[in-house]
N, C-alpha and C. Protein backbone atom coordinates (compact mmCIF):
# COMPACT_ATOMS: atom_id res chain seq x y z
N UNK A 1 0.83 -1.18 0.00
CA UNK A 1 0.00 0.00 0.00
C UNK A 1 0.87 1.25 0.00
N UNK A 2 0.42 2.23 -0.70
CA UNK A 2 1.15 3.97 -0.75
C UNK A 2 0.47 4.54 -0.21
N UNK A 3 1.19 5.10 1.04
CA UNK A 3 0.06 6.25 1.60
C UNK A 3 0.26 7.60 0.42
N UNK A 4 -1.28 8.02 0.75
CA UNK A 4 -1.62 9.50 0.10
C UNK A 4 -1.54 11.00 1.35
N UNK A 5 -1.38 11.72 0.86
CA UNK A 5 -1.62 12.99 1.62
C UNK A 5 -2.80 13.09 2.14
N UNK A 6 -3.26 13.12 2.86
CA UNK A 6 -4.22 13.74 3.76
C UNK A 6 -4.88 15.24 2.77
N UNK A 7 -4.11 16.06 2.95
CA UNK A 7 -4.30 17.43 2.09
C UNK A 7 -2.93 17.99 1.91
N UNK A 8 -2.62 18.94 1.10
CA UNK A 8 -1.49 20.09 0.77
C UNK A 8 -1.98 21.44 0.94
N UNK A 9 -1.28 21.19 2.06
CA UNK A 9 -0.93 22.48 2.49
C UNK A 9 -0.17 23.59 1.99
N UNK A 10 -0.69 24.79 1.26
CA UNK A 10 0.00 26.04 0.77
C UNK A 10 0.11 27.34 1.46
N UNK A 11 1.08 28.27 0.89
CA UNK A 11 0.66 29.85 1.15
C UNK A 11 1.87 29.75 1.33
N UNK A 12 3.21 28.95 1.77
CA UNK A 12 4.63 29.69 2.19
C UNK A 12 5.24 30.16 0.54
N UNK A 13 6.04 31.11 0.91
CA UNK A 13 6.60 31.41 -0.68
C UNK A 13 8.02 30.97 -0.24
N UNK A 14 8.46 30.71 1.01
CA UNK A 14 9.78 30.04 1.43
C UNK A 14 9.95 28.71 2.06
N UNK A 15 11.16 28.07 1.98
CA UNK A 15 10.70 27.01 2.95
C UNK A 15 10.28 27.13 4.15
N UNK A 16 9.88 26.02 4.70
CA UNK A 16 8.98 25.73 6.27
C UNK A 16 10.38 25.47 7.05
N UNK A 17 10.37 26.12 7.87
CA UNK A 17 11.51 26.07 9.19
C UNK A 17 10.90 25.57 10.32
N UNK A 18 9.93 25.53 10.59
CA UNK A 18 8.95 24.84 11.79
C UNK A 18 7.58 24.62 11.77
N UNK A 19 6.95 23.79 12.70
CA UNK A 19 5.84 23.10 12.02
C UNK A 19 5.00 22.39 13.27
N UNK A 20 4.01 22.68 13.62
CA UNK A 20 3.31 21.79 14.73
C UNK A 20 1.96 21.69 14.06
N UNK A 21 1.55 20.39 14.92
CA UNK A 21 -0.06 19.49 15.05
C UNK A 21 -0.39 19.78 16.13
N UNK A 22 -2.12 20.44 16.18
CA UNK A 22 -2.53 20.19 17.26
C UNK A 22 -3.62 19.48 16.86
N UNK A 23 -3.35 18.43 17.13
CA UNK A 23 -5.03 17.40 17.06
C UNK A 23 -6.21 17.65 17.72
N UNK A 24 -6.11 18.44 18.98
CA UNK A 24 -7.24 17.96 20.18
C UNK A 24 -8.26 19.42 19.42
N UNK A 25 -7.58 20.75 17.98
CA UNK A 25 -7.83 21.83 17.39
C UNK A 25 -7.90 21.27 16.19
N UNK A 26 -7.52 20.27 15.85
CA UNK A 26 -7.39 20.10 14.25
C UNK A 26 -6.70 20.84 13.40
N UNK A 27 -5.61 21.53 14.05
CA UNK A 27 -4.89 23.12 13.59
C UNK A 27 -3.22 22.41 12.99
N UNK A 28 -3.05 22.87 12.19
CA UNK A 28 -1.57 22.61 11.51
C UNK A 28 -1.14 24.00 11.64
N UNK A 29 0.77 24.65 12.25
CA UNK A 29 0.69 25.68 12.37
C UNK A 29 2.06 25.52 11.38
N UNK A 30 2.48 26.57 10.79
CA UNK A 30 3.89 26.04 10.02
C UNK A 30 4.42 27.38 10.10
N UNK A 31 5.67 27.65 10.15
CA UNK A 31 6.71 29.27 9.96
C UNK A 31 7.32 28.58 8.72
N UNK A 32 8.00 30.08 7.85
CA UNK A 32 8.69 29.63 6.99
C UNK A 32 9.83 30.70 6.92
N UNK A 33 11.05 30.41 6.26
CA UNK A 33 12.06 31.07 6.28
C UNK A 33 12.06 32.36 6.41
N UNK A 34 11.38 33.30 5.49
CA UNK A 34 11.03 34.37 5.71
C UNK A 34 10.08 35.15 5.79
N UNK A 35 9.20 34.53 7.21
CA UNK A 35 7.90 34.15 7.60
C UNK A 35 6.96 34.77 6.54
N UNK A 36 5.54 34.82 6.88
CA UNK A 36 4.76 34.56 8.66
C UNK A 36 4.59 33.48 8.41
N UNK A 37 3.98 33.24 9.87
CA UNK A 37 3.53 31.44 10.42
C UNK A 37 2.47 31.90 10.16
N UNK A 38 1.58 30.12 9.59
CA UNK A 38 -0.01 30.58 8.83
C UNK A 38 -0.11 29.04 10.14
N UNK A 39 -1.93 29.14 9.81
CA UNK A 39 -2.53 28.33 10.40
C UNK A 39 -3.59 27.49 9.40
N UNK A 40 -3.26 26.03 9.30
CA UNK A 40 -4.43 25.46 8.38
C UNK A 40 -4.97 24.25 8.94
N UNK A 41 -6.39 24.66 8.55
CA UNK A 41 -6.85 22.72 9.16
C UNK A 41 -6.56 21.79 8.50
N UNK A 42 -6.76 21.08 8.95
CA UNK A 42 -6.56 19.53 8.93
C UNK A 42 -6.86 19.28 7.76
N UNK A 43 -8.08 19.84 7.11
CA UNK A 43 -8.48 19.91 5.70
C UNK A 43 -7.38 20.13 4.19
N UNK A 44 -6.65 21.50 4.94
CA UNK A 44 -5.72 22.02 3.66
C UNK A 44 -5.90 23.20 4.19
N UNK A 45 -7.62 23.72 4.69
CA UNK A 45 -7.69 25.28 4.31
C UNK A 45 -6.87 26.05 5.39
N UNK A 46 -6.01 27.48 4.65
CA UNK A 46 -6.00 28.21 5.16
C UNK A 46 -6.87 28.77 6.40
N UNK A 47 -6.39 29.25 7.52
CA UNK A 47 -7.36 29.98 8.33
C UNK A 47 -7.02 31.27 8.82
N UNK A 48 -5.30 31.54 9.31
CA UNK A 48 -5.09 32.59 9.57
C UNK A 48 -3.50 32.87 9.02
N UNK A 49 -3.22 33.93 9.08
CA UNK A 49 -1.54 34.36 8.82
C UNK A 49 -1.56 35.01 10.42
N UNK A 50 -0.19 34.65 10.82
CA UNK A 50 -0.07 34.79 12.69
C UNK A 50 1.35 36.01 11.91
N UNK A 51 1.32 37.23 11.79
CA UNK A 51 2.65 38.45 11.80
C UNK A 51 3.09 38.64 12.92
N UNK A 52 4.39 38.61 12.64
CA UNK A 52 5.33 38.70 13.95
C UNK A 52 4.95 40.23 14.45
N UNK A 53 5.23 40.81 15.63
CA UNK A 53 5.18 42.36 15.67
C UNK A 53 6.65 43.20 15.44
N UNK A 54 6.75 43.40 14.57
CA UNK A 54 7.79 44.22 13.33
C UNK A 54 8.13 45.47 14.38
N UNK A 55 7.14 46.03 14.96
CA UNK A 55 7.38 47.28 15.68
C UNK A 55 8.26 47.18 16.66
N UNK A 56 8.40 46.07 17.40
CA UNK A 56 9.26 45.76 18.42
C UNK A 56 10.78 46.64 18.27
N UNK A 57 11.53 45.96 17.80
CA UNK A 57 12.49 46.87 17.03
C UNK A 57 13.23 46.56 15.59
N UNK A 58 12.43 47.28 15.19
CA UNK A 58 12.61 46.96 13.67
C UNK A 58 12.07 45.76 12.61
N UNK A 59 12.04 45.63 11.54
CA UNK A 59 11.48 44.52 11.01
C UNK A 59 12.08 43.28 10.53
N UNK A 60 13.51 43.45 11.17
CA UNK A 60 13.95 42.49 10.57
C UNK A 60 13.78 40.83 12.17
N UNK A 61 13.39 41.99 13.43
CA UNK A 61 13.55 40.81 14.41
C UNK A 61 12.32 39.60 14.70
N UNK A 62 10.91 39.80 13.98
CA UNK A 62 10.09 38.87 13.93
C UNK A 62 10.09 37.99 12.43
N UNK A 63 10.95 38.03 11.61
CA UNK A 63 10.83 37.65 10.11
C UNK A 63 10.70 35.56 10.35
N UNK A 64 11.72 35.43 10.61
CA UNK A 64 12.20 34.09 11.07
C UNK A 64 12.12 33.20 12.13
N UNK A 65 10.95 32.66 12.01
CA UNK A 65 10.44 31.81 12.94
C UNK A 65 11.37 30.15 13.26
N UNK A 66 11.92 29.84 14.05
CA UNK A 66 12.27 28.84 14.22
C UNK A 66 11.88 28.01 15.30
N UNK A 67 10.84 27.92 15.98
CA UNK A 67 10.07 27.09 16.30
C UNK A 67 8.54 27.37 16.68
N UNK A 68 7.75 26.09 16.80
CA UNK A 68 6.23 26.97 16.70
C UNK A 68 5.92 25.47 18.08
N UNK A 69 5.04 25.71 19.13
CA UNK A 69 4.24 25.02 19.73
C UNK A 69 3.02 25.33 19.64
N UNK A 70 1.80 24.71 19.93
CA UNK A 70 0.74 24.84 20.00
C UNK A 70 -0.27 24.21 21.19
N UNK A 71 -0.91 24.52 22.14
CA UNK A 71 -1.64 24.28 23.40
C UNK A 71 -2.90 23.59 22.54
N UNK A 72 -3.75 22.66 23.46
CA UNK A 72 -5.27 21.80 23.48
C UNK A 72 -5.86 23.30 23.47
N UNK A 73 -5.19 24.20 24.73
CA UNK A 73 -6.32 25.63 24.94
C UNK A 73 -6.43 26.79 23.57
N UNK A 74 -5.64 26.34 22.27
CA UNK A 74 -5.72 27.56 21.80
C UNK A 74 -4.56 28.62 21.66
N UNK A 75 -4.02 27.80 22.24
CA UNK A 75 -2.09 29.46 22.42
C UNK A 75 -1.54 28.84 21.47
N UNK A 76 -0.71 29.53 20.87
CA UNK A 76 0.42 28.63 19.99
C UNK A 76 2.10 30.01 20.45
N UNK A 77 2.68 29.54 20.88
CA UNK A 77 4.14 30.00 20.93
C UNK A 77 5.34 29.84 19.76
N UNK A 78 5.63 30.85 19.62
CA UNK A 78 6.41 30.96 18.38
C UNK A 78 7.66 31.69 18.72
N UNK A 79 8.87 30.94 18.74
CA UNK A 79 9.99 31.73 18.90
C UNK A 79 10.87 31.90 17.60
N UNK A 80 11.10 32.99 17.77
CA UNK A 80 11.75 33.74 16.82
C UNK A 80 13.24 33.54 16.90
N UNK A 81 14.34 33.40 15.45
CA UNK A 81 15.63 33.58 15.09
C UNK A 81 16.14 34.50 16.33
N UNK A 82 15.43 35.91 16.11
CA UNK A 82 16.41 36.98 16.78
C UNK A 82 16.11 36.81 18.32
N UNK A 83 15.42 36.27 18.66
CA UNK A 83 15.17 36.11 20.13
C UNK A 83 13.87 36.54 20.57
N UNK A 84 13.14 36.43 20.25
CA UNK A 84 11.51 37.03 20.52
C UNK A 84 10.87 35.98 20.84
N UNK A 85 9.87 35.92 21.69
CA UNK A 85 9.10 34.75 22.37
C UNK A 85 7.20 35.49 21.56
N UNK A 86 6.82 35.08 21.11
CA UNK A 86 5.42 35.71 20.82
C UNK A 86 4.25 34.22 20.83
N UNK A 87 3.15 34.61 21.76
CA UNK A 87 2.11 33.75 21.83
C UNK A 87 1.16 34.94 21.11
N UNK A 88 0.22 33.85 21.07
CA UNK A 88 -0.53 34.33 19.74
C UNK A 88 -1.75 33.27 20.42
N UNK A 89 -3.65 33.59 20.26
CA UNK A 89 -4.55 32.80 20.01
C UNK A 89 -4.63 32.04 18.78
N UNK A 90 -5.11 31.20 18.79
CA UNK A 90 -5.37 30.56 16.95
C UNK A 90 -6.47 31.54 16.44
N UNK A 91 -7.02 32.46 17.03
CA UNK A 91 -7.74 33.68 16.21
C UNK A 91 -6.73 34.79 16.03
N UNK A 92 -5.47 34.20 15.60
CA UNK A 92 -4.40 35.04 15.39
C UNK A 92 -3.92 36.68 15.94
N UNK A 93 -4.66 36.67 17.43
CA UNK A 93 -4.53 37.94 17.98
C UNK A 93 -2.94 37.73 18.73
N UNK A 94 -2.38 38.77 18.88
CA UNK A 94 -0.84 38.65 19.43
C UNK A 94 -1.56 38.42 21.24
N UNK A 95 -0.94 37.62 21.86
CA UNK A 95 -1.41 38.35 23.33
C UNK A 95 -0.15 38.85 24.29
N UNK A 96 1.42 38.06 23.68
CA UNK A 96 2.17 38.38 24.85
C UNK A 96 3.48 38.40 24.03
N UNK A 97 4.68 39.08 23.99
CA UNK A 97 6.28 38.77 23.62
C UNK A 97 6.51 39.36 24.90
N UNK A 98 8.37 38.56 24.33
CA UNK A 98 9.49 38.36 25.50
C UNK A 98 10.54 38.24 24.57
N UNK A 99 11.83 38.90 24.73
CA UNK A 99 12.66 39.39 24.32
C UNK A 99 13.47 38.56 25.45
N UNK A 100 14.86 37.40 24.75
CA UNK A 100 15.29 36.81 25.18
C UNK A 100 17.43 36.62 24.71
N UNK A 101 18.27 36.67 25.36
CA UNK A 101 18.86 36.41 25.02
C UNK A 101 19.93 35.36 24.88
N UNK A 102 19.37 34.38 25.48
CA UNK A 102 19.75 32.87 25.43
C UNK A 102 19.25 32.63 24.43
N UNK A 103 20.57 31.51 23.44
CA UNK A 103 20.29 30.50 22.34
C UNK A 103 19.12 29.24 23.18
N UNK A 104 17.95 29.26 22.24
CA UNK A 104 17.16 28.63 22.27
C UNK A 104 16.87 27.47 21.22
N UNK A 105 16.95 26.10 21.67
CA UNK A 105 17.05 24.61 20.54
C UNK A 105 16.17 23.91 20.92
């Protein structure tokens, strides 16, 4: 037997640098090289684009997402290349950053 895809998932114009499942949401969250992190169901569809906040200082420190978690409750955490911590709802509202300067793996 060959497994098939489930669905294909689109919208990055770069590669995917990080990537979480939340099953208990049905939510696929993905960052890509030179972001934003989008949100799609389980389906394929698109649901949200999650933008880093650019204003922080300057635009180059939310571009690059290198890792993404996602909560059963709805949060998804996204840390950033330059050191930025940003949670976000899956109704893609920002709710909290943290500015960090420990290498984070």
């Amino acid at each position: 037997d060959f497994a098939t895809p489930r669905a294909i998932l689109t919208g990055h114009d770069y590669e995917i640098t990080c990537a979480t499942i939340c099953a208990e949401l049905g939510l696929v969250i993905s960052g890509s090289k030179e972001g934003p992190c989008l949100i799609h169901s389980m389906n394929g569809d698109l649901l949200r684009t999650l933008e880093g906040p650019e204003t922080l200082k300057g635009p180059e420190n939310c571009l690059r997402p290198k890792l993404i978690q996602a909560s059963r409750e709805g949060h998804c955490v996204i840390y950033y290349e330059s050191g930025f911590f940003c949670v976000f709802s899956v109704n893609g509202r920002l709710q909290a950053t943290m500015e960090t300067d420990d290498k984070i793996k």
